[in-house]
PDB file of N, CA and C in Angstrom:
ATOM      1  N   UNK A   1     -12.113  -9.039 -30.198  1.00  0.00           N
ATOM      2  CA  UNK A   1     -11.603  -8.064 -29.245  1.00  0.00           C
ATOM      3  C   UNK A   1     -10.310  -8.619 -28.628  1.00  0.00           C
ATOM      4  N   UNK A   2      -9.290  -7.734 -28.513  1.00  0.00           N
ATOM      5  CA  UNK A   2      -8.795  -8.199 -27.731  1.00  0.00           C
ATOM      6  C   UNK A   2      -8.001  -8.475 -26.242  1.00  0.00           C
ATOM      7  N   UNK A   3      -7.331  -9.988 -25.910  1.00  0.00           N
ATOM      8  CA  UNK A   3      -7.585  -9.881 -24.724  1.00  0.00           C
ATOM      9  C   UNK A   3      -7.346  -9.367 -23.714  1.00  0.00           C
ATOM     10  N   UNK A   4      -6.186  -8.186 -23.670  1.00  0.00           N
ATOM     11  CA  UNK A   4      -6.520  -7.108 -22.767  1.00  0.00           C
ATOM     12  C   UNK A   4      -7.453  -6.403 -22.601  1.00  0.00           C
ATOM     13  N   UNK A   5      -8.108  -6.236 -23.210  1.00  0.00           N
ATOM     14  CA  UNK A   5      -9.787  -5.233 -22.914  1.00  0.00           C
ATOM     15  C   UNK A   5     -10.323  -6.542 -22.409  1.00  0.00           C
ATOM     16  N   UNK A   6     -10.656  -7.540 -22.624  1.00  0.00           N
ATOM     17  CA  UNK A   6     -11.964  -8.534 -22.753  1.00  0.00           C
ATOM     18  C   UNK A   6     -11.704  -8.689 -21.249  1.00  0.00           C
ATOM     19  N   UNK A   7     -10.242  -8.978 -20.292  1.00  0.00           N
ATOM     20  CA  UNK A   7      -9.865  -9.090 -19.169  1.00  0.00           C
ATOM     21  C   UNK A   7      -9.438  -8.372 -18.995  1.00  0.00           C
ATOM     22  N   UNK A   8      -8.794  -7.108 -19.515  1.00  0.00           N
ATOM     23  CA  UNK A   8      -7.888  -6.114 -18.535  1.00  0.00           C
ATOM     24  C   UNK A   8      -6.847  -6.573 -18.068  1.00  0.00           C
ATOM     25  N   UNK A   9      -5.889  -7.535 -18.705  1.00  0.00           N
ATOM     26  CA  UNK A   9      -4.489  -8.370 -18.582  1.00  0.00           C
ATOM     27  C   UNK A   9      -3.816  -7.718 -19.455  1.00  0.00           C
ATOM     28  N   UNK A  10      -2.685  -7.878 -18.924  1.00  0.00           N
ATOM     29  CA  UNK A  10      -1.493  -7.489 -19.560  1.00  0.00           C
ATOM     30  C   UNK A  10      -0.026  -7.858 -19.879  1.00  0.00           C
ATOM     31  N   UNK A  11       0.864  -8.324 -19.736  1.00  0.00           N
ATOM     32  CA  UNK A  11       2.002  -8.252 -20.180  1.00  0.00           C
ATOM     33  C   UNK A  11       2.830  -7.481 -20.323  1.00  0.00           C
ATOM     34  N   UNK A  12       3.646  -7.475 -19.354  1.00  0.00           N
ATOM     35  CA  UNK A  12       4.624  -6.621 -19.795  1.00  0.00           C
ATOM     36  C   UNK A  12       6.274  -6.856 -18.481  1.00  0.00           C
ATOM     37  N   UNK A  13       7.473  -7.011 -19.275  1.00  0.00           N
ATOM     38  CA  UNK A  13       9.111  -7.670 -18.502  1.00  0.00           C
ATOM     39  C   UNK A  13       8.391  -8.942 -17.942  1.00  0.00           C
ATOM     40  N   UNK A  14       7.609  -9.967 -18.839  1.00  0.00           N
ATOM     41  CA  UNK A  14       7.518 -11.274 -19.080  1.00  0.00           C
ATOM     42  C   UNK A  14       6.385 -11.130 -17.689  1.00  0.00           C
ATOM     43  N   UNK A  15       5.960 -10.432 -17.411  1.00  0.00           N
ATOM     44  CA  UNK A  15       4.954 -10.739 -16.191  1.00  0.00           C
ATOM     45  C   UNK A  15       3.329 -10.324 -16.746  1.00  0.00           C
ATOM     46  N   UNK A  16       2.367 -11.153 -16.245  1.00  0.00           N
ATOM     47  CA  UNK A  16       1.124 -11.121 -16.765  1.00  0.00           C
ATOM     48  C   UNK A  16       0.276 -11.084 -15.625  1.00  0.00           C
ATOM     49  N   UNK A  17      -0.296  -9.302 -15.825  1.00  0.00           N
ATOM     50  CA  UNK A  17      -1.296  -8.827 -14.411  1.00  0.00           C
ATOM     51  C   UNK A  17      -2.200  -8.447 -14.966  1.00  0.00           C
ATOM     52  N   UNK A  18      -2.860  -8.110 -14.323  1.00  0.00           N
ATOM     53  CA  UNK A  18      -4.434  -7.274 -14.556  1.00  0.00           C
ATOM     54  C   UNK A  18      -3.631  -5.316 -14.783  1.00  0.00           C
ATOM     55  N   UNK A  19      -4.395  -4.601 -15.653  1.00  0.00           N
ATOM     56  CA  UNK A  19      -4.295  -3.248 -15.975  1.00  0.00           C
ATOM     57  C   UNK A  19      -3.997  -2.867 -14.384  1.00  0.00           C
ATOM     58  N   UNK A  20      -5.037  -2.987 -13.709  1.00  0.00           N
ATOM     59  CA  UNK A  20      -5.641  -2.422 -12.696  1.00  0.00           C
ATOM     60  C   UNK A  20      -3.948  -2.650 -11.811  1.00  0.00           C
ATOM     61  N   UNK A  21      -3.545  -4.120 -11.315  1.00  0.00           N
ATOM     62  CA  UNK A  21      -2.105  -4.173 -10.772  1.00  0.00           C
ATOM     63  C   UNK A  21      -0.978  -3.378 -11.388  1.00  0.00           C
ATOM     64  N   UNK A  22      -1.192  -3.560 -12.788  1.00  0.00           N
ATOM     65  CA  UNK A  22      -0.033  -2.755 -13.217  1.00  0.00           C
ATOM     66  C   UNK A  22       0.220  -0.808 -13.068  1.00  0.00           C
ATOM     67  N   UNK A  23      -1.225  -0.544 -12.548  1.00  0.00           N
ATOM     68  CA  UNK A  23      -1.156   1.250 -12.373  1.00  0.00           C
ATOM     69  C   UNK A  23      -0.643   1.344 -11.425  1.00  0.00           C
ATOM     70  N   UNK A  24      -0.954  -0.093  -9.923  1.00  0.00           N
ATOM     71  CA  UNK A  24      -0.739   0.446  -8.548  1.00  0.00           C
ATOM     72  C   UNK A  24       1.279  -0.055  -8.735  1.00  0.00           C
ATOM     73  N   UNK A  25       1.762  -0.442  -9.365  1.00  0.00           N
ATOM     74  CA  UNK A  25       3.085  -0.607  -9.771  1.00  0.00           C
ATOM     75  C   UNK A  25       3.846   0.114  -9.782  1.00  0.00           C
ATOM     76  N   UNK A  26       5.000   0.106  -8.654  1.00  0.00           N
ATOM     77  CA  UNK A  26       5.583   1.274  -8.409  1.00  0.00           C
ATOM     78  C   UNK A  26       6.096   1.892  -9.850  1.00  0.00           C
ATOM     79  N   UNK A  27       6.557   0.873 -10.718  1.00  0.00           N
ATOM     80  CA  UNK A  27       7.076   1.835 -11.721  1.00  0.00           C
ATOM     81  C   UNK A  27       5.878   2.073 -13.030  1.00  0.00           C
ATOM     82  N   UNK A  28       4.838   1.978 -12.470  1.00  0.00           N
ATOM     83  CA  UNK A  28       3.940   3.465 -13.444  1.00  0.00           C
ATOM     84  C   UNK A  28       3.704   4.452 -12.853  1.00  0.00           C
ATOM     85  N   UNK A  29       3.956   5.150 -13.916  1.00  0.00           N
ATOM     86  CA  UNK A  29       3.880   7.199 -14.384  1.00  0.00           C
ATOM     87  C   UNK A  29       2.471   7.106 -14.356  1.00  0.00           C
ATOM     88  N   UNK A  30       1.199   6.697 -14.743  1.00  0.00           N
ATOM     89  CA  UNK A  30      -0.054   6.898 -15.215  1.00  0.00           C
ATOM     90  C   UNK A  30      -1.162   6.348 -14.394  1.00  0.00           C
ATOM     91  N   UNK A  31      -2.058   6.555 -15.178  1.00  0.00           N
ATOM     92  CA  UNK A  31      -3.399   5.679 -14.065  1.00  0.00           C
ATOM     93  C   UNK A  31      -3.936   4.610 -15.322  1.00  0.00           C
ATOM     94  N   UNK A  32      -4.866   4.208 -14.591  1.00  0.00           N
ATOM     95  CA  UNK A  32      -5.012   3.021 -15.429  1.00  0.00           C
ATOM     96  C   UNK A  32      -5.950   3.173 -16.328  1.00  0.00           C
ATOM     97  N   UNK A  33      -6.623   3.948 -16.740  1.00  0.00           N
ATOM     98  CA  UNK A  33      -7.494   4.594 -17.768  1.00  0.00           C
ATOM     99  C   UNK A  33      -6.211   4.730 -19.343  1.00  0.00           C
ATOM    100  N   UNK A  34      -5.255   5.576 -18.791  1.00  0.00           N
ATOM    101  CA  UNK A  34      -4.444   6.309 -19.725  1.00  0.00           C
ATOM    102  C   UNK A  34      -3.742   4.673 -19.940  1.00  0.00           C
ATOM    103  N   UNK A  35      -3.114   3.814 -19.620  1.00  0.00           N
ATOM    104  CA  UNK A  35      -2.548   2.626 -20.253  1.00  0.00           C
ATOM    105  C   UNK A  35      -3.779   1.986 -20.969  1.00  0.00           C
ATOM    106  N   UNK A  36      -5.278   1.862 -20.496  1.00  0.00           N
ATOM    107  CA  UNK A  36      -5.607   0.893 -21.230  1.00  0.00           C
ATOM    108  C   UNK A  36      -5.696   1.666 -22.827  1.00  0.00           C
ATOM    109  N   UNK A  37      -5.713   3.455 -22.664  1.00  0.00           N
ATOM    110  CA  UNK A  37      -5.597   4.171 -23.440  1.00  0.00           C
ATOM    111  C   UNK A  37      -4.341   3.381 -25.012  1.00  0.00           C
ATOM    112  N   UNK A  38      -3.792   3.821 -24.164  1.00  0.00           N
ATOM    113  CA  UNK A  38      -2.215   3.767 -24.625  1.00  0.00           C
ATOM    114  C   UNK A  38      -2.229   2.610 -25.451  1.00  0.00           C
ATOM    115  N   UNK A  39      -2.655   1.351 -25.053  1.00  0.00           N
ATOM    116  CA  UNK A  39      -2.446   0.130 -25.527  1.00  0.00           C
ATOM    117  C   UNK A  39      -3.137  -0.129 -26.760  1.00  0.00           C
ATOM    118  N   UNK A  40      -4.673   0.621 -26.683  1.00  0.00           N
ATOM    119  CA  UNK A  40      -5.225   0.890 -27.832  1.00  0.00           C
ATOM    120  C   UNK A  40      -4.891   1.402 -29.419  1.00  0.00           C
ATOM    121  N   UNK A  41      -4.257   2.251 -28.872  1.00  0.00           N
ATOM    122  CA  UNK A  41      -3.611   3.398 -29.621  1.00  0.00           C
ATOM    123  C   UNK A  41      -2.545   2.731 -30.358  1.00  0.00           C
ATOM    124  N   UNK A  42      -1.884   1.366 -29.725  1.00  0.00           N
ATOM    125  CA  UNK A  42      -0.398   0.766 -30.145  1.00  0.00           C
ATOM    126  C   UNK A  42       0.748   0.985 -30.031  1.00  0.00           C
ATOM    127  N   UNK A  43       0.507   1.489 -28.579  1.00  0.00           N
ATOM    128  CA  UNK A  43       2.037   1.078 -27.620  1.00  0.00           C
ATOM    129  C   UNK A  43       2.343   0.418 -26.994  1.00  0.00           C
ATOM    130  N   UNK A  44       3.640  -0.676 -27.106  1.00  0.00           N
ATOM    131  CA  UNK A  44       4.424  -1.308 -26.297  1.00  0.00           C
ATOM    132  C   UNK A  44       3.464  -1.460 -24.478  1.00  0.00           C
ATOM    133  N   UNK A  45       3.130  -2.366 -24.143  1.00  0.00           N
ATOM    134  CA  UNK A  45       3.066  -2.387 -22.254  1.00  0.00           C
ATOM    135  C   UNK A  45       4.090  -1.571 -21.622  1.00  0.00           C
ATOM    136  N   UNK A  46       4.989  -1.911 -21.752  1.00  0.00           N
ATOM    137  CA  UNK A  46       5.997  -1.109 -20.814  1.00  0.00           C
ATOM    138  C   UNK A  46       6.299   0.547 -21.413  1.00  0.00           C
ATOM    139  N   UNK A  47       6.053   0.709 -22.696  1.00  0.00           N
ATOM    140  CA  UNK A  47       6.099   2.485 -23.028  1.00  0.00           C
ATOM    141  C   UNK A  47       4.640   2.533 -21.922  1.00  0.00           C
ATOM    142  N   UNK A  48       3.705   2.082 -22.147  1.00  0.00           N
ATOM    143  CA  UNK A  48       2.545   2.304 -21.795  1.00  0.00           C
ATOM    144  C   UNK A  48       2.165   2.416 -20.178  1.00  0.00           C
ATOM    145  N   UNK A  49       2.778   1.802 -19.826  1.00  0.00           N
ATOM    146  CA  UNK A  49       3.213   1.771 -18.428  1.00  0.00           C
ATOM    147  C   UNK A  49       4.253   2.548 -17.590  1.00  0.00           C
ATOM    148  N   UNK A  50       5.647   3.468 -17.884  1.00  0.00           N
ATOM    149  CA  UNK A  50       6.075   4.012 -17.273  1.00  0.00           C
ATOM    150  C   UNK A  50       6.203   5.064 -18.188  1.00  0.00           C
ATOM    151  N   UNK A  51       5.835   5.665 -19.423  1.00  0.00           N
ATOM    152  CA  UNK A  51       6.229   7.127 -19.890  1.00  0.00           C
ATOM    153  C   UNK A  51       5.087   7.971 -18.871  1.00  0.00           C
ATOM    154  N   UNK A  52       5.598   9.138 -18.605  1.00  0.00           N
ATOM    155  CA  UNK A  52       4.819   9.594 -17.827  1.00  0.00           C
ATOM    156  C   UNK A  52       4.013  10.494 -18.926  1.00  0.00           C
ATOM    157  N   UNK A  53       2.840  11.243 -18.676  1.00  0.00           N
ATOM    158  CA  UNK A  53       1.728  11.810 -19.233  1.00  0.00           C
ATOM    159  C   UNK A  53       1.977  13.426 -19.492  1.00  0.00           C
ATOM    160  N   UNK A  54       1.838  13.625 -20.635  1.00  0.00           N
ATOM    161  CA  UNK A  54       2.433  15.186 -21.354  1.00  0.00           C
ATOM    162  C   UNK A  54       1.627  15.942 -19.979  1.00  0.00           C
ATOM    163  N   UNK A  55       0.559  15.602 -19.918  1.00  0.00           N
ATOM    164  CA  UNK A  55      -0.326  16.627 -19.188  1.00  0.00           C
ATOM    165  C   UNK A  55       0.003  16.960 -17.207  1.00  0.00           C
ATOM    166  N   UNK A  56       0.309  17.270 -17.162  1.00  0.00           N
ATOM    167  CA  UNK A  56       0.848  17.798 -15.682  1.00  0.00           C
ATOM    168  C   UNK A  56       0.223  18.507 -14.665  1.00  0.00           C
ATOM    169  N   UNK A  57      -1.245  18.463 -14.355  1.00  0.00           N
ATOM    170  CA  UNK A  57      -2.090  18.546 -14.042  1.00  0.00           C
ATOM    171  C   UNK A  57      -1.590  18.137 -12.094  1.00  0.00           C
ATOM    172  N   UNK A  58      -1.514  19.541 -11.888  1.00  0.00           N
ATOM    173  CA  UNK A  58      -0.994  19.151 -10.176  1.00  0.00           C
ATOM    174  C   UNK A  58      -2.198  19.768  -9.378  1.00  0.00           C
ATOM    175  N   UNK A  59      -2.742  19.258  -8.109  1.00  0.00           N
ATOM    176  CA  UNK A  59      -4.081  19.572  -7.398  1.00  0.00           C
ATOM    177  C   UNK A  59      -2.960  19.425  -6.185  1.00  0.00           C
ATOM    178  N   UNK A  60      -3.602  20.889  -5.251  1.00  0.00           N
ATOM    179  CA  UNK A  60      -2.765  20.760  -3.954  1.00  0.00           C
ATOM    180  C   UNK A  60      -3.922  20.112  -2.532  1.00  0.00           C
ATOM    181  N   UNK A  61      -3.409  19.956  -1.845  1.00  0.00           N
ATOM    182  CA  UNK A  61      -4.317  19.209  -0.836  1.00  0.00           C
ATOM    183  C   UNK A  61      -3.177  19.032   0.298  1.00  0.00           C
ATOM    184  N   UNK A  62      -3.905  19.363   1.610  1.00  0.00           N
ATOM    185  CA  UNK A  62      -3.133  19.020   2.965  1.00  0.00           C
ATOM    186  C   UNK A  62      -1.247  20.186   2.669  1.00  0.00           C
ATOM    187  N   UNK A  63      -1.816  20.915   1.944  1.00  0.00           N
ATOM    188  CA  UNK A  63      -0.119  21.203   2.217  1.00  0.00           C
ATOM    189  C   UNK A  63       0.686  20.649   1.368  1.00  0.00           C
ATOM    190  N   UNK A  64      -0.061  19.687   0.405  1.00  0.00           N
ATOM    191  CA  UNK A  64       1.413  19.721  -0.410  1.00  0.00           C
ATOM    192  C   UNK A  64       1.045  18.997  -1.870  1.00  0.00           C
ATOM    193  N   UNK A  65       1.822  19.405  -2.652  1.00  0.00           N
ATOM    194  CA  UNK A  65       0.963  19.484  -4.265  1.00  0.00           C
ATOM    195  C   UNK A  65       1.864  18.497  -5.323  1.00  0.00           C
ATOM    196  N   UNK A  66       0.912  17.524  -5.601  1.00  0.00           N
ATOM    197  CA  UNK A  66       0.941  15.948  -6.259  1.00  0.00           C
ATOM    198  C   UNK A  66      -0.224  16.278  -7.713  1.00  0.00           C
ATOM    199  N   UNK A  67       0.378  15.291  -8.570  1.00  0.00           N
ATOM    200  CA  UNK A  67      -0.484  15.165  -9.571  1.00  0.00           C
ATOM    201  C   UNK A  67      -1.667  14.090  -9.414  1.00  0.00           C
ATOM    202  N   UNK A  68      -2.544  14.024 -10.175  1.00  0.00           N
ATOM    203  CA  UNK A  68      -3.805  13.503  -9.758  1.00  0.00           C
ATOM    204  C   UNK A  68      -3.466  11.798  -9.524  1.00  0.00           C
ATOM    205  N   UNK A  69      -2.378  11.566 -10.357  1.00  0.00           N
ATOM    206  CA  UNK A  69      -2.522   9.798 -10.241  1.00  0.00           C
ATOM    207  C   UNK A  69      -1.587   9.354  -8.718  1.00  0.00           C
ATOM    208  N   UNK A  70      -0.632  10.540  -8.167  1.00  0.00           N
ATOM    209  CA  UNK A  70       0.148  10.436  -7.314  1.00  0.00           C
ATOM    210  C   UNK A  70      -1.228  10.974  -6.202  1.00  0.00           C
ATOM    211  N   UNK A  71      -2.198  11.647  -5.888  1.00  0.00           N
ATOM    212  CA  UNK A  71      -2.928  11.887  -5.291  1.00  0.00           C
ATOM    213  C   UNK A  71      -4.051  10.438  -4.925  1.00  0.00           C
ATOM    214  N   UNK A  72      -5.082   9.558  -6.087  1.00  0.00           N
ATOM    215  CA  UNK A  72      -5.308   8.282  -6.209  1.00  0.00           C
ATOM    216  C   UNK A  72      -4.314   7.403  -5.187  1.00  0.00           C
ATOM    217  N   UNK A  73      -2.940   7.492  -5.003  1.00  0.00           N
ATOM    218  CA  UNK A  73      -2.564   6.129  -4.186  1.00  0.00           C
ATOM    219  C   UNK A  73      -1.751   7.104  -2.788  1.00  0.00           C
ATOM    220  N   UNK A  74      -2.479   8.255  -2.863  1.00  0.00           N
ATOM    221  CA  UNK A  74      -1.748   8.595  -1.350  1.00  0.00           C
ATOM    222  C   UNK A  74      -3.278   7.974  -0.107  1.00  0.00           C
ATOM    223  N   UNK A  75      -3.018   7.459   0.709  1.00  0.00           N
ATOM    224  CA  UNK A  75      -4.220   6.798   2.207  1.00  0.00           C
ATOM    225  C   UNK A  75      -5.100   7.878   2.235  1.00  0.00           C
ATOM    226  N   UNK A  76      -4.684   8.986   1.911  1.00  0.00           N
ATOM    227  CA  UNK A  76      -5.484   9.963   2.661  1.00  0.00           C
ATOM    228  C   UNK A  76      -6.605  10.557   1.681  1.00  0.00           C
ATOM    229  N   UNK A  77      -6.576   9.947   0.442  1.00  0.00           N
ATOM    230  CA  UNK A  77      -7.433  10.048  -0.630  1.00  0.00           C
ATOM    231  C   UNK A  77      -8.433   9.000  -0.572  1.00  0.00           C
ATOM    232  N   UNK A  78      -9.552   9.820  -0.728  1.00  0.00           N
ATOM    233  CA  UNK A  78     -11.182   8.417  -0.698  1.00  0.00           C
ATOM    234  C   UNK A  78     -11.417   8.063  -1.653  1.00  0.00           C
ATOM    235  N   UNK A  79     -11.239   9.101  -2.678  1.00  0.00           N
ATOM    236  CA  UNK A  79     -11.681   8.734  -4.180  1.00  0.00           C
ATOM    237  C   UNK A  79     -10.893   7.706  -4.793  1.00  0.00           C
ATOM    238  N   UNK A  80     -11.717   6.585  -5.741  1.00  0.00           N
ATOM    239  CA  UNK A  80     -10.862   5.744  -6.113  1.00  0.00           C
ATOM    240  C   UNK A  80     -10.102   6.398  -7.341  1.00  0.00           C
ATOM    241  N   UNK A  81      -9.202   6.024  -7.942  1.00  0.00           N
ATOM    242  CA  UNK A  81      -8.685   6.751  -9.387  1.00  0.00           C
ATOM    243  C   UNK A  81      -9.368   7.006 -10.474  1.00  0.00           C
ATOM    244  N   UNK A  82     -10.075   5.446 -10.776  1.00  0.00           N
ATOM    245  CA  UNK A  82     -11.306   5.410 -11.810  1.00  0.00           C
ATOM    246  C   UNK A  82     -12.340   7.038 -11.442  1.00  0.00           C
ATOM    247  N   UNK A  83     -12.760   7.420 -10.330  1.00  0.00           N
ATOM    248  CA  UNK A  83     -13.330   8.005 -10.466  1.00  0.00           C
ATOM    249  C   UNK A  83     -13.153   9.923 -10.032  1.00  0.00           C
ATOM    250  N   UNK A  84     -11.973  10.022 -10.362  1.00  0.00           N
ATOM    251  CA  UNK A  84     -11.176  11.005 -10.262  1.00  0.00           C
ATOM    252  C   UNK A  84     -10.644  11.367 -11.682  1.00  0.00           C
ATOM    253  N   UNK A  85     -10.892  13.075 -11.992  1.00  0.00           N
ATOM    254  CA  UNK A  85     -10.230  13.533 -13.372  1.00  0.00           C
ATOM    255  C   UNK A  85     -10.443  15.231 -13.013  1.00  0.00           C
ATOM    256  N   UNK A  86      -9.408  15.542 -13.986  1.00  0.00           N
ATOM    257  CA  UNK A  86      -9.044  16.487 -14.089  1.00  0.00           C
ATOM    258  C   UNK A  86     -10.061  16.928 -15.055  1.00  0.00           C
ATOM    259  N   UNK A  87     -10.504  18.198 -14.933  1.00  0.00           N
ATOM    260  CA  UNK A  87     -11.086  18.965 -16.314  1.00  0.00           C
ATOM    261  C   UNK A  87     -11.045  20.380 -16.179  1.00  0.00           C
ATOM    262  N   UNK A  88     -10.085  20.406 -17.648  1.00  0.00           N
ATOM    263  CA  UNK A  88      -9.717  21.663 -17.803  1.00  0.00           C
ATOM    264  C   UNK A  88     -10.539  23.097 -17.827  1.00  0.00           C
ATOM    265  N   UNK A  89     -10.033  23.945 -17.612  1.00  0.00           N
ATOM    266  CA  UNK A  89     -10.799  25.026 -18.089  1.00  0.00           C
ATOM    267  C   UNK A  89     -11.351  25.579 -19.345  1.00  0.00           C
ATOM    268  N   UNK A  90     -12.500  25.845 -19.639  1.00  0.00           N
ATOM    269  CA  UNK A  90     -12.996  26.410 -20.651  1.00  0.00           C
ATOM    270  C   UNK A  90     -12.394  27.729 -21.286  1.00  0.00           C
ATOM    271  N   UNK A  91     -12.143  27.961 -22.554  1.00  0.00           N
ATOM    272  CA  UNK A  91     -11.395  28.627 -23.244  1.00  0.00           C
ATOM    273  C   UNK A  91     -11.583  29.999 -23.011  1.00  0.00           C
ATOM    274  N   UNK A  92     -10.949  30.968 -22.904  1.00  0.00           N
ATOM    275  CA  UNK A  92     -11.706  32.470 -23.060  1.00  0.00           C
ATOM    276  C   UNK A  92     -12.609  32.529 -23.533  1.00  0.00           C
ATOM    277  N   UNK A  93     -13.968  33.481 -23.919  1.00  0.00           N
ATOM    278  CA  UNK A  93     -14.805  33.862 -25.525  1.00  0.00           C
ATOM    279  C   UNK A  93     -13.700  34.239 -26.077  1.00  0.00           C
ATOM    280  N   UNK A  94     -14.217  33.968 -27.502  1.00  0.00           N
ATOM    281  CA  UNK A  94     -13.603  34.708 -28.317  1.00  0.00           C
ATOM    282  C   UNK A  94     -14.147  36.053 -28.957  1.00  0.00           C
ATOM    283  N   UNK A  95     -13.371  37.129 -29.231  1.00  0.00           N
ATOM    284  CA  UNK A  95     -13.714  38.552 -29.082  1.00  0.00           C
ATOM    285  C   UNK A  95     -13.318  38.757 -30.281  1.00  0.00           C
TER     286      UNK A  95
END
C-alpha cells in the first residue's frame, strides 16, 4: 500500500503534511476525501490539491451561499467535512 493511504501524508512544493493539513490549506479547491480521491486515481499532489471540483454543488445558509467544502471551514459550521456530502437528486421516472 501506499504511503499516503497507510498515513495520509503527502507531498506536495517540497512540503510533507498529513491529507487532512493539506485540505485546511488555503490554497485547496477540495476537501480531503476528493484529494485522497485524486491521488488514487494518479494525479500529481498539487493538481490534486488546488484544481477545483467539476461539481459545484452550492448550499445556502445564514444568508449567504458557499459550496460545501467552503461551508466545512466557515466557525459557524458544526459538522466536520468528513462528515458532510452532498447527494444528488434522484432522476425523474422514466416514462
Amino acid at each position: 500500500m501506499a504511503p499516503y493511504r497507510r498515513h495520509h501524508r503527502l507531498t506536495a512544493w517540497g512540503q510533507h503534511r498529513t491529507v487532512a493539513d493539506w485540505a485546511a490549506d488555503a490554497r485547496c479547491s477540495v476537501d480531503y476525501v476528493t484529494i485522497l480521491q485524486r491521488i488514487e486515481r494518479g494525479w500529481s499532489p498539487e493538481e490534486a490539491i488546488t484544481t477545483p471540483s467539476l461539481r459545484r454543488y452550492e448550499l445556502m445558509a445564514w444568508g449567504e451561499t458557499k459550496r460545501l467544502y467552503e461551508w466545512t471551514r466557515d466557525p459557524r459550521c458544526r459538522a466536520p467535512a468528513g462528515h458532510c456530502q452532498v447527494v444528488a437528486p434522484p432522476y425523474p421516472p422514466m416514462t
